[in-house]
N, C-alpha and C. Protein backbone atom coordinates (compact mmCIF):
# COMPACT_ATOMS: atom_id res chain seq x y z
N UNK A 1 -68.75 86.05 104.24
CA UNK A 1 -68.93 85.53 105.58
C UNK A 1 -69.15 86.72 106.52
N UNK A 2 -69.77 86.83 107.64
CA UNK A 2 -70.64 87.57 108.22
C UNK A 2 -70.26 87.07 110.03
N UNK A 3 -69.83 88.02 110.82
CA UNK A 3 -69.62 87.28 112.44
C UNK A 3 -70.30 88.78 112.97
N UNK A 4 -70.29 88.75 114.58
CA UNK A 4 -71.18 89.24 115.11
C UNK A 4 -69.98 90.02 116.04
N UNK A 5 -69.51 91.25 116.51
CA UNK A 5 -68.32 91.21 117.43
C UNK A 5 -69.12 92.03 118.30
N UNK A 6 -67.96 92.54 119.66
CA UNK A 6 -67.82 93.57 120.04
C UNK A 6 -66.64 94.93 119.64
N UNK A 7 -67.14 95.90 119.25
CA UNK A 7 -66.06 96.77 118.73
C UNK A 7 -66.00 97.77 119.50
N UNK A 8 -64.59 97.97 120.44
CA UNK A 8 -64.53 98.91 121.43
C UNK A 8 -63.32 99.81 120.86
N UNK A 9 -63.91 101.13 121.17
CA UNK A 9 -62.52 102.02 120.77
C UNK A 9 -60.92 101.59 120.87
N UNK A 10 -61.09 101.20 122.46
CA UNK A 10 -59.53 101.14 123.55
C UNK A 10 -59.86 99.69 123.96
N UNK A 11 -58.93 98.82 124.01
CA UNK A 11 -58.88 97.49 124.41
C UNK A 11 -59.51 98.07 125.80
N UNK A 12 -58.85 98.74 126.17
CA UNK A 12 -59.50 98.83 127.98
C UNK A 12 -60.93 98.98 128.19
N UNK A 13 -61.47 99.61 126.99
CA UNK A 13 -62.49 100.27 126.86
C UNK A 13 -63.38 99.05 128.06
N UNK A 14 -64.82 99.25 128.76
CA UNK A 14 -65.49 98.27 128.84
C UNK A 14 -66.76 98.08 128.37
N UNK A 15 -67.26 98.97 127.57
CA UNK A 15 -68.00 99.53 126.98
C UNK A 15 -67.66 99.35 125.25
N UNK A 16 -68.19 98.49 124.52
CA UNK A 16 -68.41 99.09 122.91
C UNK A 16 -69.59 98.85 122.61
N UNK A 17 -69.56 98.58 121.06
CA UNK A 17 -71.06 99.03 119.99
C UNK A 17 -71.38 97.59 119.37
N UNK A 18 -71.59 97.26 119.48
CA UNK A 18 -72.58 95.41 118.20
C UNK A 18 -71.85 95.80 117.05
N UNK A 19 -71.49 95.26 116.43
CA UNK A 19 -70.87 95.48 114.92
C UNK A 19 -70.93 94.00 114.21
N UNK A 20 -71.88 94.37 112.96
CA UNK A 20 -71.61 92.97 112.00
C UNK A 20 -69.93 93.62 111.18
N UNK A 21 -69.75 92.18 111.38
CA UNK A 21 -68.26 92.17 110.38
C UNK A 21 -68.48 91.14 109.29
N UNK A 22 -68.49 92.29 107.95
CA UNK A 22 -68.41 91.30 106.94
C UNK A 22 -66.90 91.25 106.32
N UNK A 23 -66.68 89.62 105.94
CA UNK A 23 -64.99 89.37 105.35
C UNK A 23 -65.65 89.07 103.73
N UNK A 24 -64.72 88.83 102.73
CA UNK A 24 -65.08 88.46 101.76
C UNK A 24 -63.74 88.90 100.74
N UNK A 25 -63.28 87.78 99.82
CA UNK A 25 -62.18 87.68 99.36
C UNK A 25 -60.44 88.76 100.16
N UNK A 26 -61.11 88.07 101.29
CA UNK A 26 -59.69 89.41 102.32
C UNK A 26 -59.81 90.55 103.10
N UNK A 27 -61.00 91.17 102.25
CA UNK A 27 -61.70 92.62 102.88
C UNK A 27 -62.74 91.94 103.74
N UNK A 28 -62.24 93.40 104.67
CA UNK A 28 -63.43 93.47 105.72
C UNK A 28 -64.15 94.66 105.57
N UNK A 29 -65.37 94.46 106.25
CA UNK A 29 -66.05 96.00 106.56
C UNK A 29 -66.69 95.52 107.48
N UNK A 30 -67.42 96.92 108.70
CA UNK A 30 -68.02 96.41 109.62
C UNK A 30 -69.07 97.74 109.77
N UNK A 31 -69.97 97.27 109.73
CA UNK A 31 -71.33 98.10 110.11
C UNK A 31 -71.97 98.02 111.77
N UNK A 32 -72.22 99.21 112.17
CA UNK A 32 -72.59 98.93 113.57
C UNK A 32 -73.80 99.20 113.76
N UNK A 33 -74.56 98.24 114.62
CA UNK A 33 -75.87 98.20 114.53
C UNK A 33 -76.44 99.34 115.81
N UNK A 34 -75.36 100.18 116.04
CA UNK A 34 -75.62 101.55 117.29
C UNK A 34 -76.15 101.18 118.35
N UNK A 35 -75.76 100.10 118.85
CA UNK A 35 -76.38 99.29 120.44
C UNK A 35 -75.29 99.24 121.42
N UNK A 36 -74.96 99.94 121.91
CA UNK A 36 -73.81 99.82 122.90
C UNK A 36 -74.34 99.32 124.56
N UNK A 37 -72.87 98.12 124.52
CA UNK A 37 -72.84 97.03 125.64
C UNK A 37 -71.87 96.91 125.90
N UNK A 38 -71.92 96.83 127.18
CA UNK A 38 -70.78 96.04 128.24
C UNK A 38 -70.01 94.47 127.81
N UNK A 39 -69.03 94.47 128.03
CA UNK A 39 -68.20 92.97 127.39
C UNK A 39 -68.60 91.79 128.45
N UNK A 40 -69.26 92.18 129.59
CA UNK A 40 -69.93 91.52 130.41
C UNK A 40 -70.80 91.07 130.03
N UNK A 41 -71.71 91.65 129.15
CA UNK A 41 -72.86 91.21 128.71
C UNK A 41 -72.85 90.71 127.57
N UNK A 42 -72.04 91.32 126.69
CA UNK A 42 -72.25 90.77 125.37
C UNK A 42 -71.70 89.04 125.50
N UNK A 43 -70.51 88.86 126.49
CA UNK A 43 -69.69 87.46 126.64
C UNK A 43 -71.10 86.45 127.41
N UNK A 44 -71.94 87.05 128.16
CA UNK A 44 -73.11 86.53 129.06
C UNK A 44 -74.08 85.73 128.10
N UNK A 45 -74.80 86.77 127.23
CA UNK A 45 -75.92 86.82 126.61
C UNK A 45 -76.07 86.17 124.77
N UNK A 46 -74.68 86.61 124.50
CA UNK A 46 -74.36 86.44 122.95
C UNK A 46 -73.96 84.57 122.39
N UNK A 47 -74.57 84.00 121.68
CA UNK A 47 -74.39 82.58 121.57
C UNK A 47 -73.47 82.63 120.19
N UNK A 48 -72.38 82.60 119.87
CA UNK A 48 -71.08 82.51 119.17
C UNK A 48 -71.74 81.57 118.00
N UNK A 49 -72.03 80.26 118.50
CA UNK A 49 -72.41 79.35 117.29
C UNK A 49 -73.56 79.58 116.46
N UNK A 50 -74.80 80.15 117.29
CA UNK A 50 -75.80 80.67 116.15
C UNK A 50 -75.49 82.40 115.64
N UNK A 51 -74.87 83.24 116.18
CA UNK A 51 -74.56 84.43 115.70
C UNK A 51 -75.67 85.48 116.28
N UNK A 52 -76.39 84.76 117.41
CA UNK A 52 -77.49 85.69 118.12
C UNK A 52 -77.87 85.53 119.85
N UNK A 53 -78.23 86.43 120.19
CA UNK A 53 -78.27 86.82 121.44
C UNK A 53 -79.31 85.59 121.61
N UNK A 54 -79.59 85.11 123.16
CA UNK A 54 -80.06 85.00 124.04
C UNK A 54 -81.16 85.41 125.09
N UNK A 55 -82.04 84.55 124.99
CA UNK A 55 -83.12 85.51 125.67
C UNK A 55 -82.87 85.68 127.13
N UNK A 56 -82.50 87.28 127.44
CA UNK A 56 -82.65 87.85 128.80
C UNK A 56 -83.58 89.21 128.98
N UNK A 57 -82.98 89.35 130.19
CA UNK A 57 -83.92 90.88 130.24
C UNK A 57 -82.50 91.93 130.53
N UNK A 58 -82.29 91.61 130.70
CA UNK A 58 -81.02 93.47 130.12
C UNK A 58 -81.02 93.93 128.95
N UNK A 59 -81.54 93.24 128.10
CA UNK A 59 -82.32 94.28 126.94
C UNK A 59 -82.96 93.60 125.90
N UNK A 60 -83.54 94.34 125.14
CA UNK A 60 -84.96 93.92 123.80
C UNK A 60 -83.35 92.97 123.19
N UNK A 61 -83.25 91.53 123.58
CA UNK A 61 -82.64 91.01 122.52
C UNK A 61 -83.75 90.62 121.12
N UNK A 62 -84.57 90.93 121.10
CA UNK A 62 -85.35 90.69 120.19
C UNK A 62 -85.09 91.46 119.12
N UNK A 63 -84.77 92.59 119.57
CA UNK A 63 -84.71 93.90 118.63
C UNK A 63 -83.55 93.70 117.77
N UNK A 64 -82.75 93.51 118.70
CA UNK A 64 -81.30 92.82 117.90
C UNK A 64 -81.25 91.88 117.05
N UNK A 65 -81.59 91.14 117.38
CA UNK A 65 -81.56 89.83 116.78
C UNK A 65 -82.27 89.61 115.22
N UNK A 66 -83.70 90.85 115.56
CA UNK A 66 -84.77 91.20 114.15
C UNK A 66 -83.23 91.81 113.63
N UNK A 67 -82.34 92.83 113.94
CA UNK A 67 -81.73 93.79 113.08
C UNK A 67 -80.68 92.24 112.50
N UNK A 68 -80.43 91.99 112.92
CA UNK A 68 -79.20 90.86 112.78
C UNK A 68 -79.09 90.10 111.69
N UNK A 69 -80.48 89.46 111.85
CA UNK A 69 -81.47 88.82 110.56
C UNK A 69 -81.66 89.85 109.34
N UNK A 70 -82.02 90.89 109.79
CA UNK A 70 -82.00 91.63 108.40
C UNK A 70 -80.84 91.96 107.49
N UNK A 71 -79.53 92.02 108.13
CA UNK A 71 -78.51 92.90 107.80
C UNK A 71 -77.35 91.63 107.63
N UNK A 72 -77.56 90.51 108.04
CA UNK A 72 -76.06 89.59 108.33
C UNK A 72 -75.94 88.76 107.07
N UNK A 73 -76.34 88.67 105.99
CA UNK A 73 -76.25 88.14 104.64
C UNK A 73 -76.50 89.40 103.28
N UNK A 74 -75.98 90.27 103.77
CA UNK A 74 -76.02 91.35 102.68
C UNK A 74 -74.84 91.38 102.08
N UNK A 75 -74.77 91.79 101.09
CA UNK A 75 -73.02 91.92 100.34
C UNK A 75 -72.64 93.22 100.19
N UNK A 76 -72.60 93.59 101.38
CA UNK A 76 -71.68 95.18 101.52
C UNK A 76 -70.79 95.45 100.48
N UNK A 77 -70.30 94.50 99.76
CA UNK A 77 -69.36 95.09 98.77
C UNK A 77 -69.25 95.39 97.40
N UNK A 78 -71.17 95.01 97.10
CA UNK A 78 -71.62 95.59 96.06
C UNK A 78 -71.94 97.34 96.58
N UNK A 79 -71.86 97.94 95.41
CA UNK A 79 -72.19 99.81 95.20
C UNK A 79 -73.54 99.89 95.56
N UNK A 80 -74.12 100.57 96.28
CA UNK A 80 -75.38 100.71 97.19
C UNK A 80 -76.06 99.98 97.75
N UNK A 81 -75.43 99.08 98.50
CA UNK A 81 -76.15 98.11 99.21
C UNK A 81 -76.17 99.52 100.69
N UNK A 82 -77.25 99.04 101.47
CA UNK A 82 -77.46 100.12 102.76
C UNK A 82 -78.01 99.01 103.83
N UNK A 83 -77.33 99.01 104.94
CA UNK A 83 -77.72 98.64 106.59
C UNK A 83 -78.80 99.18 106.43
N UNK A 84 -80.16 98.02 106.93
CA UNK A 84 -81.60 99.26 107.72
C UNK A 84 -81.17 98.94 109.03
N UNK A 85 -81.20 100.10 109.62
CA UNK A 85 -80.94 100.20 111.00
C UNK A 85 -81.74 101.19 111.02
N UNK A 86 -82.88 101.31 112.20
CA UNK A 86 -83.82 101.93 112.80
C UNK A 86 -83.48 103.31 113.64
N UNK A 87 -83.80 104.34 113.14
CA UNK A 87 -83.47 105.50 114.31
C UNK A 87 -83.52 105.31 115.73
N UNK A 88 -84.41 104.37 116.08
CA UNK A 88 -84.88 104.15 117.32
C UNK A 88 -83.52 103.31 118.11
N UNK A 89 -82.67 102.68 117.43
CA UNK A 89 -81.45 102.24 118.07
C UNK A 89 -80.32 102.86 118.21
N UNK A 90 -80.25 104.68 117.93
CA UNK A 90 -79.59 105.56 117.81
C UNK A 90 -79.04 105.79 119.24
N UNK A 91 -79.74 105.32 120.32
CA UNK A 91 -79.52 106.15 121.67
C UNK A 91 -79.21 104.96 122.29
N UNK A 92 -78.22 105.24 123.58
CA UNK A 92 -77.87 103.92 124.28
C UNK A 92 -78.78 103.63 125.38
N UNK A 93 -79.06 101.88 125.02
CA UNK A 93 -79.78 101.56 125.90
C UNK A 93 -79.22 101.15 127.63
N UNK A 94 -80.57 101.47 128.41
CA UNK A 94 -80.02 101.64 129.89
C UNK A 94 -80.36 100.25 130.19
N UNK A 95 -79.43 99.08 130.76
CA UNK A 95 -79.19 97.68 131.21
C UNK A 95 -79.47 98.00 132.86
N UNK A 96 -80.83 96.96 132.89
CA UNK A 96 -80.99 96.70 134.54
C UNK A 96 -80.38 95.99 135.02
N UNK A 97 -80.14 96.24 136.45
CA UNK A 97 -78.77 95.51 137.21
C UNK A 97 -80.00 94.58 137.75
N UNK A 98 -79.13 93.37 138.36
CA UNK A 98 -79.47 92.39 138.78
C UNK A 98 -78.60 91.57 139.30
N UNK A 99 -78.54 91.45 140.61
CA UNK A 99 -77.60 91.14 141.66
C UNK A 99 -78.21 89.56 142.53
């Protein structure tokens, strides 16, 4: 089984990273898809029941959502399974305000 979180260092933090969390017979592991967001946004934009973002403009949810699809039914807990995650999602993206 496969969920979608926010993973922040410090509860206070307001700021963390996208992380798939995979469970499976007890174990967890969690891979981060290197997209760091506000808990504002992720609680705004993120739809719980399908496991994918929302179309807005504070960022390429598209991009996400392609990585999401690729990576959210893998079995991390076989010996060389590998996340594709794109270099290009290495750097944090800048969210336009909108008031």
């Amino acid at each position: 089984m496969s969920s979608i979180i926010l993973s922040r260092k410090n509860r206070l933090d307001e700021e963390g990273y996208i992380v798939i969390q995979y469970t499976k017979d007890g174990k967890t592991k969690r891979k981060s898809l290197k997209f760091k967001m506000t808990e504002t946004h992720f609680n705004k934009t993120f739809d719980k029941e399908f496991q994918r973002f929302k179309r807005t403009t504070l960022f390429d949810y598209q991009k996400i959502n392609s990585l999401i699809d690729d990576n959210f039914n893998l079995d991390v807990f076989t010996d060389g399974v590998k996340l594709q995650i794109p270099v290009i999602l290495t750097t944090q993206f800048q969210f336009k305000v909108t008031t």
